[in-house]
C-alpha atoms as a PDB file:
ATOM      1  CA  UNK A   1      34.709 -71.883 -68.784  1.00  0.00           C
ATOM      2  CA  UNK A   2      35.499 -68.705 -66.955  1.00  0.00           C
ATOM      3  CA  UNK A   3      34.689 -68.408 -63.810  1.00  0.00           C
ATOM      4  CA  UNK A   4      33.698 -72.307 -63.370  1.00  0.00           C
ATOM      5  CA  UNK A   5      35.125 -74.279 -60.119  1.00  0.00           C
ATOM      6  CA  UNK A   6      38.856 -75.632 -61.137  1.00  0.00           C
ATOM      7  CA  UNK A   7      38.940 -79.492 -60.437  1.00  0.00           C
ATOM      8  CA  UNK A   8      41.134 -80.446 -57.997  1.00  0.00           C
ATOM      9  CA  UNK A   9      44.118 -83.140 -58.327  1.00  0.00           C
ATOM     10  CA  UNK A  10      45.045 -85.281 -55.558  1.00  0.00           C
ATOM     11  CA  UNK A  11      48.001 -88.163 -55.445  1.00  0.00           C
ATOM     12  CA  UNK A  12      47.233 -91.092 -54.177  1.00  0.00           C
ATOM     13  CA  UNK A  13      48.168 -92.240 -50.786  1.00  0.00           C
ATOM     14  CA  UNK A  14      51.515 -94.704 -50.459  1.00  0.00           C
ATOM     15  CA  UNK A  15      51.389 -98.035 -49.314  1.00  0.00           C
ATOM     16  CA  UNK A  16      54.430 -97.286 -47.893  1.00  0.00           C
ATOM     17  CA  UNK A  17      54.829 -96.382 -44.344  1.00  0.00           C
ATOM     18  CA  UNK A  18      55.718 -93.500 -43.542  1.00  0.00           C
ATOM     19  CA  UNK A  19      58.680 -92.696 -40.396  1.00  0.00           C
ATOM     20  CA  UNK A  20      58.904 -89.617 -38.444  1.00  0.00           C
ATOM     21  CA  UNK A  21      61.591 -87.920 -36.724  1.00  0.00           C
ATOM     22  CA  UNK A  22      61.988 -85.500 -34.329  1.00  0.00           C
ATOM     23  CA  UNK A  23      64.497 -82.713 -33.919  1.00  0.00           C
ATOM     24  CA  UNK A  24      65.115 -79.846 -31.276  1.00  0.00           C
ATOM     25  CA  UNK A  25      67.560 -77.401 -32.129  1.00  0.00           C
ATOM     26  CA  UNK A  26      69.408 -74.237 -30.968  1.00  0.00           C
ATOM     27  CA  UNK A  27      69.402 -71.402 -33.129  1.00  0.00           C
ATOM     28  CA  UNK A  28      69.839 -67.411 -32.766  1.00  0.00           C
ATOM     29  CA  UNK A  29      66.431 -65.588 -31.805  1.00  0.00           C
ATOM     30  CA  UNK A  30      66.654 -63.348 -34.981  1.00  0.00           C
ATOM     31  CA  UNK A  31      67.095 -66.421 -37.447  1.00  0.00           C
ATOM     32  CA  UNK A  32      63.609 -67.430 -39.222  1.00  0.00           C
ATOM     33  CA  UNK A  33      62.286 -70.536 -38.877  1.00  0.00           C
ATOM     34  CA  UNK A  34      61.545 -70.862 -42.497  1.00  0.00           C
ATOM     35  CA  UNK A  35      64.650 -70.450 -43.777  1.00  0.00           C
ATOM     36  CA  UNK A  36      65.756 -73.252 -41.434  1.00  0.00           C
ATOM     37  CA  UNK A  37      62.458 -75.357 -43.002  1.00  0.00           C
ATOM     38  CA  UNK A  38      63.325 -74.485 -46.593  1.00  0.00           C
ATOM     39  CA  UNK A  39      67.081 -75.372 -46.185  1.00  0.00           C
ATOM     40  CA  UNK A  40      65.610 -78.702 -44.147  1.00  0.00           C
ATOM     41  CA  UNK A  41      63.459 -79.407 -47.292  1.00  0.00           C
ATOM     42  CA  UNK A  42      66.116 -78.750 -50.026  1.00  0.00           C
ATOM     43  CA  UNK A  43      68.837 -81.254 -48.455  1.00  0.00           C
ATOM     44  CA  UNK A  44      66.394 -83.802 -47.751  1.00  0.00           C
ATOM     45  CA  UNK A  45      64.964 -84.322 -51.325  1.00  0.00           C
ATOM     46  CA  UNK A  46      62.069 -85.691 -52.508  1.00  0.00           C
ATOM     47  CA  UNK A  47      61.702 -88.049 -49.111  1.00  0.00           C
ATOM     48  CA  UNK A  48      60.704 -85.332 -46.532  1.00  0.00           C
ATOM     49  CA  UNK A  49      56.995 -85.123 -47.228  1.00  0.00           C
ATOM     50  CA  UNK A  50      56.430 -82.059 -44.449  1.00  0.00           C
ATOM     51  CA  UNK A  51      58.175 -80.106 -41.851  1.00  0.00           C
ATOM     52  CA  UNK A  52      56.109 -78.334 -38.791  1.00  0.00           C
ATOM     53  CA  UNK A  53      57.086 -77.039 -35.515  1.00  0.00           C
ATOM     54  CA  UNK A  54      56.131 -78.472 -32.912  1.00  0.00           C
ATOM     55  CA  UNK A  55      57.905 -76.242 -29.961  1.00  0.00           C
ATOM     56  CA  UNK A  56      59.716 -73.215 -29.563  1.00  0.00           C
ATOM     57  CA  UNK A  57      61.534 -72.356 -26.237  1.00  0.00           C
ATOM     58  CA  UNK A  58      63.105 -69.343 -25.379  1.00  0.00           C
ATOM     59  CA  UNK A  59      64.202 -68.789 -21.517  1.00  0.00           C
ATOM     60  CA  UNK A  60      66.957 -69.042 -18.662  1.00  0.00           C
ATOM     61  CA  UNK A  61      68.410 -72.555 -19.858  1.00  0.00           C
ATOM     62  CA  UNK A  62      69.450 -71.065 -23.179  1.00  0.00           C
ATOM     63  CA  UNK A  63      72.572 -68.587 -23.543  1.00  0.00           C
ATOM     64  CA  UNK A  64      70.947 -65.171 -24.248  1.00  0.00           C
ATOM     65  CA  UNK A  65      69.860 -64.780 -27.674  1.00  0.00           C
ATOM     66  CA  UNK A  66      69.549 -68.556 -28.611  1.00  0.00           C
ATOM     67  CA  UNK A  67      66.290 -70.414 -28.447  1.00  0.00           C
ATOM     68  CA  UNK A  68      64.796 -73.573 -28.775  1.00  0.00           C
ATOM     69  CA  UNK A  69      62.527 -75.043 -32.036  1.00  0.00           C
ATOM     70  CA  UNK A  70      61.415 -78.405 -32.068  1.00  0.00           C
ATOM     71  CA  UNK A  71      60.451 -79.876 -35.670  1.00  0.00           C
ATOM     72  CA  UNK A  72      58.925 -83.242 -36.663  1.00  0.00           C
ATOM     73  CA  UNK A  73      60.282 -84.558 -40.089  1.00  0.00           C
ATOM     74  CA  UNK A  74      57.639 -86.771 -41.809  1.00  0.00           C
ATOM     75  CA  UNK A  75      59.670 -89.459 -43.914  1.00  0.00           C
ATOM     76  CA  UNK A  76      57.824 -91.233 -46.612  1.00  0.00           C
ATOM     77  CA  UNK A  77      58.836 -92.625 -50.106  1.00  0.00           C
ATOM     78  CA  UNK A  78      56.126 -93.529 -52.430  1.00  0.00           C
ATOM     79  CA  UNK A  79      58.115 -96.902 -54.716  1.00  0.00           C
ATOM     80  CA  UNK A  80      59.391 -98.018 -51.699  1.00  0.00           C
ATOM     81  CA  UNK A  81      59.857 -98.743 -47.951  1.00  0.00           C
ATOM     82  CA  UNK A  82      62.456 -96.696 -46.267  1.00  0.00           C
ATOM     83  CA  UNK A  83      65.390 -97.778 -44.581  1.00  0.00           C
ATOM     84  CA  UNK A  84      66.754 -96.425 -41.228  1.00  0.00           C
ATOM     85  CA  UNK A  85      69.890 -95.997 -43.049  1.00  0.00           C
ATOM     86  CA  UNK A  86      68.191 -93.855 -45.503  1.00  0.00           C
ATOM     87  CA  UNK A  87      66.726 -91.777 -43.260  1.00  0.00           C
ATOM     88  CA  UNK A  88      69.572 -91.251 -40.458  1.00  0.00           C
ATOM     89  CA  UNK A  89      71.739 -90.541 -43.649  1.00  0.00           C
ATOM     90  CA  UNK A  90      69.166 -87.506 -44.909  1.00  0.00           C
ATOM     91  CA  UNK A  91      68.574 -86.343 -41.152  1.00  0.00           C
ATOM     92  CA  UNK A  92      72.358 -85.950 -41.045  1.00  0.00           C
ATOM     93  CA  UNK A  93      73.114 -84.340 -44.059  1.00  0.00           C
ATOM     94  CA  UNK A  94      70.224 -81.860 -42.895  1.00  0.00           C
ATOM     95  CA  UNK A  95      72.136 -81.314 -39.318  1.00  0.00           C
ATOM     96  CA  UNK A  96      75.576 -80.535 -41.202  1.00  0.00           C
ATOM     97  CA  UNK A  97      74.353 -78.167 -43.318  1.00  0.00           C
ATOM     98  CA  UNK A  98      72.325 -76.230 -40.808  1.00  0.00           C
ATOM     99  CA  UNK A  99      75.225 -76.213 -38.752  1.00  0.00           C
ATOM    100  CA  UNK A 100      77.099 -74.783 -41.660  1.00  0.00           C
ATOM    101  CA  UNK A 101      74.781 -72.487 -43.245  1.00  0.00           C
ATOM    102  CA  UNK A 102      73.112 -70.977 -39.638  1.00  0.00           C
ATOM    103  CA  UNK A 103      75.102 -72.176 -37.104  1.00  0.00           C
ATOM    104  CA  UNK A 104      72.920 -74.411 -35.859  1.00  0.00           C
ATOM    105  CA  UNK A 105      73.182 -77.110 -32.869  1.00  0.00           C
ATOM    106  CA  UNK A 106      71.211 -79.887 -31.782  1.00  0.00           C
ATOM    107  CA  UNK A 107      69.502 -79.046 -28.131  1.00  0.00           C
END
């Protein structure tokens, strides 16, 4: 079978609804926003089905050597519907550990 196209798997989609949030954040210039998005996906568990940036802003409202990254957190869990409880509790725990890992504040 060498050389023959590999089938693909898929999931199939939830039922369950999905809930986004949206965070901006102050961070150093040199830190990489993937490291921030790994550490983001690690605290949050299985629930945080992507992470993108959305925005970056670097300019005269920031303290030198900060800037600004927007990301939208995608929510979903696939037995169940989510709670806001749920969710403000993960996008929490993500906050305090940025803050302690990075240094990291909410813009």
């Amino acid at each position: 079978l060498k050389g023959q196209p590999r089938v693909k798997r898929t999931e199939s989609l939830s039922r369950f609804p999905s809930v986004q949030r949206d965070l901006a954040l102050v961070m150093k210039q040199s830190l990489r926003v993937g490291d921030v998005m790994q550490l983001m996906k690690k605290e949050a568990g299985p629930i945080l089905q992507s992470v993108d940036v959305f925005d970056v802003y670097q300019g005269d409202k920031l303290e030198a050597g900060q800037k600004s990254v927007a990301f939208r957190l995608i929510y979903q869990d696939k037995k169940d519907t989510l709670r806001d409880q749920v969710v403000n509790d993960s996008s929490q725990k993500i906050l305090d550990s940025l803050k302690q890992n990075f240094e990291i504040s909410v813009r």
